[in-house]
Protein backbone atom coordinates (compact mmCIF):
# COMPACT_ATOMS: atom_id res chain seq x y z
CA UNK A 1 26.63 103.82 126.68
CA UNK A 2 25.40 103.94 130.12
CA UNK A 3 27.24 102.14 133.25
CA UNK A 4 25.60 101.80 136.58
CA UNK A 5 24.80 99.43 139.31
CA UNK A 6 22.14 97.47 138.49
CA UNK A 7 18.65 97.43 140.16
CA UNK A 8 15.83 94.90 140.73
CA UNK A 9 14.31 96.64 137.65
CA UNK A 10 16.89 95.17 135.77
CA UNK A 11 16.75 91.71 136.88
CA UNK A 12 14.33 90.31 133.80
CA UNK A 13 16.97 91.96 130.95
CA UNK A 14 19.81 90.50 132.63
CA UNK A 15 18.68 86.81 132.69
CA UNK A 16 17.52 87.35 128.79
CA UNK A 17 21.41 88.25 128.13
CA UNK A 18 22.05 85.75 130.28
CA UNK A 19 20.03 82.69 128.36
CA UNK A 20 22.20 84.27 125.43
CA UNK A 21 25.65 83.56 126.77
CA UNK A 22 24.30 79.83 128.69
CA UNK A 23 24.94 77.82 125.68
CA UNK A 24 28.37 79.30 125.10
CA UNK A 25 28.98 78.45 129.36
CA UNK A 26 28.03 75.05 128.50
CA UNK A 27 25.01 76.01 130.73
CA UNK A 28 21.80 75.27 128.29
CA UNK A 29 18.75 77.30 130.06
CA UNK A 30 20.87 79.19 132.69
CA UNK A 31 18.70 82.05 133.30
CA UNK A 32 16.15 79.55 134.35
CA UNK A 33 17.97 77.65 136.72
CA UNK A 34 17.42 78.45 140.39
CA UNK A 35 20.99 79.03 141.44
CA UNK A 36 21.41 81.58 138.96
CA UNK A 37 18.63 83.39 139.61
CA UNK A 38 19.30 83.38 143.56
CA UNK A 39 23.14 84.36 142.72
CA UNK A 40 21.68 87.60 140.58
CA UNK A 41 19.38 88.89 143.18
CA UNK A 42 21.59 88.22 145.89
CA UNK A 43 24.27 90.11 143.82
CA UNK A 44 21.88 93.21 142.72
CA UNK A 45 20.99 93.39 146.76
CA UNK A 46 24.36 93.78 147.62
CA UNK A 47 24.80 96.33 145.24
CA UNK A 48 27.74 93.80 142.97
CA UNK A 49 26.00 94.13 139.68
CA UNK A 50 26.63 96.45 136.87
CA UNK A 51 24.76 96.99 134.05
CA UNK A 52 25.58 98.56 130.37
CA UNK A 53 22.48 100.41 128.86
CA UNK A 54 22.60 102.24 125.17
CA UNK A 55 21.44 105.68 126.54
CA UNK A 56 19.22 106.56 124.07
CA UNK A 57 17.08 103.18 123.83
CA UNK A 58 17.31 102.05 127.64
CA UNK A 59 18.57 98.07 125.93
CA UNK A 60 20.38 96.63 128.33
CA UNK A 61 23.43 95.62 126.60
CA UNK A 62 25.26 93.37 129.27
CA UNK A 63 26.17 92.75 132.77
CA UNK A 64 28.58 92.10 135.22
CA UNK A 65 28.65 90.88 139.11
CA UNK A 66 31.58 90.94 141.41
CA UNK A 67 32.66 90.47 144.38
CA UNK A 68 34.16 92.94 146.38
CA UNK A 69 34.41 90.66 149.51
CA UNK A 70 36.94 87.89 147.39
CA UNK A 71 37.88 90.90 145.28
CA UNK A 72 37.24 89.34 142.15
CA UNK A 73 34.64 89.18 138.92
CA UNK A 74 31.66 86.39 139.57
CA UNK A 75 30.14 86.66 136.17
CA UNK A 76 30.48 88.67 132.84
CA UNK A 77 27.84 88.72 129.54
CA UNK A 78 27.57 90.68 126.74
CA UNK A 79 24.26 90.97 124.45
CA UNK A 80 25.25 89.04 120.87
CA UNK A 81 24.35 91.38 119.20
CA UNK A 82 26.55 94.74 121.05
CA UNK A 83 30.34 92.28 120.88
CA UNK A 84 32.84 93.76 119.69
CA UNK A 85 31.28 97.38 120.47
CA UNK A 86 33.67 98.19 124.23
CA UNK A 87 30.70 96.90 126.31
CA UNK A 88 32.82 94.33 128.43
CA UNK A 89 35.91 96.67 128.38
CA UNK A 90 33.45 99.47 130.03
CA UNK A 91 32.05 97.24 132.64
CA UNK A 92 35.47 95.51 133.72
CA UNK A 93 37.43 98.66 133.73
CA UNK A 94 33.99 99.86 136.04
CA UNK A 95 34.05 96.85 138.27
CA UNK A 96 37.65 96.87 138.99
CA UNK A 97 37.78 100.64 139.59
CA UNK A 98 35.51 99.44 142.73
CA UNK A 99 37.75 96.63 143.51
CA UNK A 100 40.59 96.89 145.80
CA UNK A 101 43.55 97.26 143.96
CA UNK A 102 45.88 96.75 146.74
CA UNK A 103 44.79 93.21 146.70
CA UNK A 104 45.11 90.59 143.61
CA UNK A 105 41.37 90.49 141.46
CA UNK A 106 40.61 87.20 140.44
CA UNK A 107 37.93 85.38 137.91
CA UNK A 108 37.28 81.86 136.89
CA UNK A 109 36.73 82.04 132.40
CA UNK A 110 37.31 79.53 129.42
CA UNK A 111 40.11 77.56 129.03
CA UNK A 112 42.49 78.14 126.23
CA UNK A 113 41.05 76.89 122.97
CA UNK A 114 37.09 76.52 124.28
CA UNK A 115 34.72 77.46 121.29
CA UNK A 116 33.63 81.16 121.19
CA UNK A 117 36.09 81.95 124.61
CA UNK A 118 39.16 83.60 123.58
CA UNK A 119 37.16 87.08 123.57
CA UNK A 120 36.86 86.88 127.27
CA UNK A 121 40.30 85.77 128.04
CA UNK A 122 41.93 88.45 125.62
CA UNK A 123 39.70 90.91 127.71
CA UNK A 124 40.59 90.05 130.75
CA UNK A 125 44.73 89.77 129.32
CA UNK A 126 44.48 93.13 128.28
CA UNK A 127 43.21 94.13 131.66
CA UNK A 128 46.34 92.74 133.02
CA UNK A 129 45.11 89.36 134.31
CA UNK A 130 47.16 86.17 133.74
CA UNK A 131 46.40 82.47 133.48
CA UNK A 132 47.42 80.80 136.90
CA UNK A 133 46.31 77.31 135.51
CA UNK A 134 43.19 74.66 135.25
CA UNK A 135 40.69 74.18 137.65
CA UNK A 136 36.81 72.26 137.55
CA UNK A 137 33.95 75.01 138.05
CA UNK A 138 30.36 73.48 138.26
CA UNK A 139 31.60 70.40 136.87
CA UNK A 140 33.36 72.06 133.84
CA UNK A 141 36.83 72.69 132.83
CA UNK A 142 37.95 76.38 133.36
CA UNK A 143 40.73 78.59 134.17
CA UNK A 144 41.38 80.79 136.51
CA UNK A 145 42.85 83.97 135.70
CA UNK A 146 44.21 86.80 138.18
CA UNK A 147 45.34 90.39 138.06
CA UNK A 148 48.22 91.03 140.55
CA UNK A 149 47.70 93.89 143.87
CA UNK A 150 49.10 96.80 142.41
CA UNK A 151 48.20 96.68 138.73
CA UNK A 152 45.20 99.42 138.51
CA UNK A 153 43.87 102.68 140.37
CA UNK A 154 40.99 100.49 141.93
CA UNK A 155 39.86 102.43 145.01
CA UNK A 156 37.04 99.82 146.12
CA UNK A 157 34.58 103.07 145.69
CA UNK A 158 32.06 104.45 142.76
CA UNK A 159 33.61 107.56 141.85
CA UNK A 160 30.73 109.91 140.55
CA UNK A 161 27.22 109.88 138.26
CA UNK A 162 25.00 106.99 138.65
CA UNK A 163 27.30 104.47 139.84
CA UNK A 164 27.21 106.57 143.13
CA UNK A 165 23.40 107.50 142.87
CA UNK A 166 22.43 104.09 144.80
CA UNK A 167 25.33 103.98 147.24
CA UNK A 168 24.90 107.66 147.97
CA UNK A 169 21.02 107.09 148.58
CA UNK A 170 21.20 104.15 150.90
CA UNK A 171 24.35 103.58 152.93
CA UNK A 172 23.42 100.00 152.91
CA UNK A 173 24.96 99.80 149.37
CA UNK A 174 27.55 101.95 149.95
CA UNK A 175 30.95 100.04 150.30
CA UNK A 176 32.53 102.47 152.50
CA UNK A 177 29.54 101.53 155.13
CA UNK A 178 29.83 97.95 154.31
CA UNK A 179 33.78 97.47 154.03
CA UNK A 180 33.74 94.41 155.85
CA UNK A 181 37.63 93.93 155.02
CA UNK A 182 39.68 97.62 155.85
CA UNK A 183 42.57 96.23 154.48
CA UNK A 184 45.60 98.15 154.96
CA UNK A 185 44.29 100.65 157.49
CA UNK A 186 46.54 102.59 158.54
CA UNK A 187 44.29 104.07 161.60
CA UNK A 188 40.84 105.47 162.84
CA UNK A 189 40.59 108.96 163.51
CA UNK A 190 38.04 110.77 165.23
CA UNK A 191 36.29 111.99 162.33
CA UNK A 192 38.15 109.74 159.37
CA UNK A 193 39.63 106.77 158.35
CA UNK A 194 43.42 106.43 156.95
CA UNK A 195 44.47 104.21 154.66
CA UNK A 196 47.58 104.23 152.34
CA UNK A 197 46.59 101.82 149.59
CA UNK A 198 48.99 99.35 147.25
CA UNK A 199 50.09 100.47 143.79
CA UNK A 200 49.89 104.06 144.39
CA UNK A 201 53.14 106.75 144.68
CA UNK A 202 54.97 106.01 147.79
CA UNK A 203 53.37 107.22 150.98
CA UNK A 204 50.46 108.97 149.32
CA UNK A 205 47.64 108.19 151.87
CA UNK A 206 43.56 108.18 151.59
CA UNK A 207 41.31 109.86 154.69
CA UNK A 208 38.03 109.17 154.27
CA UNK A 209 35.12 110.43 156.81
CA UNK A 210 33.18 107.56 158.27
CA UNK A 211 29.30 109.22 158.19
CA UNK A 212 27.45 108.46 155.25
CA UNK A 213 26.68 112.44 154.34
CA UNK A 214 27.26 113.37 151.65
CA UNK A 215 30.49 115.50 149.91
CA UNK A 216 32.83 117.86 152.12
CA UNK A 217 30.93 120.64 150.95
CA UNK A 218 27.87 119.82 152.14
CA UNK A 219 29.14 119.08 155.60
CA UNK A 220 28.33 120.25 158.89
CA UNK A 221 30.34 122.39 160.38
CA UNK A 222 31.29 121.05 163.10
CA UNK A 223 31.75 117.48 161.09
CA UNK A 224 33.92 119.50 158.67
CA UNK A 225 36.05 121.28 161.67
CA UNK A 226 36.81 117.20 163.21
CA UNK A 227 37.57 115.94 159.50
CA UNK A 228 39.96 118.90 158.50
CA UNK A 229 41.66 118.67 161.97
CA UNK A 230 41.83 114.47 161.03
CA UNK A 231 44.02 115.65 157.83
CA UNK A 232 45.98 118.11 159.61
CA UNK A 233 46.76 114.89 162.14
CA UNK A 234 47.98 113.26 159.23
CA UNK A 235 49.87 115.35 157.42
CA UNK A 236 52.01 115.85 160.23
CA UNK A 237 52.46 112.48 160.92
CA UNK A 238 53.11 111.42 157.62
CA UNK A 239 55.62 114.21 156.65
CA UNK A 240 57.33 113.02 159.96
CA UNK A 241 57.41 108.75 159.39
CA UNK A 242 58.08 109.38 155.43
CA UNK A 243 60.72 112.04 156.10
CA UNK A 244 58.76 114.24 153.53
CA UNK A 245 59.61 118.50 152.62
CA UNK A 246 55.77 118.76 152.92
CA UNK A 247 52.37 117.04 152.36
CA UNK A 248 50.12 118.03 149.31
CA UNK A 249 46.59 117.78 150.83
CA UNK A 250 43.63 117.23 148.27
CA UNK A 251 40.10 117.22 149.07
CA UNK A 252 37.26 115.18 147.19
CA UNK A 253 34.70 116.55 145.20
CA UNK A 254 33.62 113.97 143.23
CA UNK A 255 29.71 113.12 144.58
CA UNK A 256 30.62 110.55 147.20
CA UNK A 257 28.67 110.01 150.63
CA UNK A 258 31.98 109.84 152.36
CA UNK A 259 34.08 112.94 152.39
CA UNK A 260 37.36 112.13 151.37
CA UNK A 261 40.86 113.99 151.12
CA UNK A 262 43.89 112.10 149.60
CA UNK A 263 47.50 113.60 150.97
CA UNK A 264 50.82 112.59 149.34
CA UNK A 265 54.10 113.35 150.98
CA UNK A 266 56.25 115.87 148.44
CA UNK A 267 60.65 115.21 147.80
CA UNK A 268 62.82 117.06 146.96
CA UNK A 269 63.53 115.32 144.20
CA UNK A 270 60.01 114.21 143.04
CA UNK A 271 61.10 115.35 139.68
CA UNK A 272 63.68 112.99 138.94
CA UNK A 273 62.03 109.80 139.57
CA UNK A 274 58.75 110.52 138.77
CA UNK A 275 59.82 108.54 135.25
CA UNK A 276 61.26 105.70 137.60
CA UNK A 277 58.14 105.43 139.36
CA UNK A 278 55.19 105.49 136.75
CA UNK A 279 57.24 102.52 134.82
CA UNK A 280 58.16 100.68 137.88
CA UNK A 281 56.61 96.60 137.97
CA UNK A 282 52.74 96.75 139.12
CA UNK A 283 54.77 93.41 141.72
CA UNK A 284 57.62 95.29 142.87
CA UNK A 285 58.64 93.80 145.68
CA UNK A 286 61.07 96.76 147.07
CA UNK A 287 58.10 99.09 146.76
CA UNK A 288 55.52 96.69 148.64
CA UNK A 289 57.93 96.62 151.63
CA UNK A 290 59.09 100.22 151.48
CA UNK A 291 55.19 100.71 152.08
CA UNK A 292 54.91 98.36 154.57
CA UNK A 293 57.69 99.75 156.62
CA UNK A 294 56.02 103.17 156.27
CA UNK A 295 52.70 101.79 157.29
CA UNK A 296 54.62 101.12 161.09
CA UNK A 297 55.90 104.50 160.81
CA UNK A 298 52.60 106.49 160.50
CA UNK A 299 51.17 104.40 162.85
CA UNK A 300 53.89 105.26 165.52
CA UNK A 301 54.07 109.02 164.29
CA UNK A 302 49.75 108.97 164.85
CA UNK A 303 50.71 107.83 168.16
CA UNK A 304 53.04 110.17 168.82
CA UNK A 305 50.62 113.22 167.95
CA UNK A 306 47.72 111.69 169.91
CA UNK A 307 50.33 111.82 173.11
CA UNK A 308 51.09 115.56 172.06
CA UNK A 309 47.33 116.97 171.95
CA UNK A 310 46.35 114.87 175.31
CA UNK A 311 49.28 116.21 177.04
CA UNK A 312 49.04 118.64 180.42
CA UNK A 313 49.99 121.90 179.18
């Protein structure tokens, strides 16, 4: 099986999975209705549409759109004949990888006891999502289901192979050019962005280089000179505001457009709680606000460098 984001080429076996799953929406003919049609091209534009393909055939086996604006899933089919075969697990463990984890994911689905919909809502359950309670969609009764901030490694980008090919070929698919909502950022750099995301290890912080070209290895040098002195910047400050022994710096190799380098402030006793912390709650409130207070920190340490280097010697 075969996950990407889908193209215009796509667009006729999508709507014939979708006139599958209509009847079972309590939408008779949905592929042929107009506002269906307008929501999947406008969703395949944006680059918010995955599609699962058997490898060795090229069948399109399902699909799924998203938002990453409302950070949530618009729309979800499988094939009839490829249930029960990991094809919606693939695409929604996909989709909310490029979600933003540090924020809750939401999706409207069947209510409890609706013919033919407890599939989808023990999917989503086992993705961590809960029922918040009833609502009307399109003139039918729903639910609405939502995964809390915190509960996944969701890094709102494609990580490698063909979910990058499109976003790495035109930056006007790539959600690191479009991120219309920053989030959490800490600060902008001269050569990076900084951002220490929800859910993660405490402190550990994402730079990511704001020119759409292509992996740090491939970098100009002078580019690569401005980014490495960015993570230098913020290793310093963050070993300072999180009162670390040292920062482990990381750099990205994984395909993407955007260089990116991902730094986590070392303890001296990382050891010991390293249990505590990989089965702490995904809503822990102590650990939300220990990372707020950090993000005031950094910025203030960030600050604090920037008044160093412009300085008269």
């Amino acid at each position: 099986m075969l996950v990407r984001i889908a193209g215009f080429e796509h667009m006729q076996p999508l709507l014939d999975v979708a006139a599958q799953v209509g009847p079972l929406f309590g939408v008779p003919e949905l592929e042929r209705t107009r506002d269906f049609r307008e929501f999947l091209e406008r969703k395949i534009g944006q680059g918010e549409a995955l599609v699962a393909l058997d490898r060795r055939s090229g069948r399109t086996l399902g699909f799924l759109c998203f938002s990453r604006r409302h950070n949530r899933i618009s729309f979800l089919a499988v094939d009839g004949g490829c249930r029960r075969r990991g094809v919606g697990s693939r695409l929604l463990g996909c989709a909310l990888s490029l979600l933003d984890a540090g924020r809750p994911c939401g999706v409207t689905t069947f209510c409890q006891g609706h013919p033919g919909g407890e599939p989808a809502r023990a999917l989503y359950r086992a993705f961590g999502f809960r029922e918040l309670g009833p609502l009307e969609h399109l003139g039918l009764p729903r639910a609405y289901m939502e995964r809390p901030a915190g509960a996944g490694p969701g890094t709102g980008l494609p990580q490698r192979g063909p979910l990058a090919e499109r976003c790495n070929q035109d930056p006007a698919y790539c959600p690191a050019c479009r991120r219309a909502e920053p989030g959490e950022r800490v600060a902008e750099l001269a050569e990076a962005y900084l951002d220490c995301p929800a859910g993660g290890p405490f402190g550990r912080c994402i730079l990511t280089a704001k020119e759409h070209q292509g992996p740090f290895y491939a970098m100009e040098r002078e580019a690569y000179r401005r980014f490495m002195e960015d993570a230098a910047r913020a290793a310093r400050a963050l070993q300072r505001a999180a009162g670390a022994v040292s920062v482990k710096l990381e750099l990205g190799a994984d395909g993407l457009a955007h260089p990116r380098a991902c730094l986590t402030p070392l303890f001296v006793d990382d050891a010991a709680v390293t249990r505590e912390a990989a089965g702490r709650a995904a809503d822990d409130q102590e650990a939300e606000a220990e990372r707020l207070w950090l993000l005031q920190r950094l910025r203030e340490a960030l600050e604090e460098e920037r008044r160093r280097e412009t300085a008269p010697v």
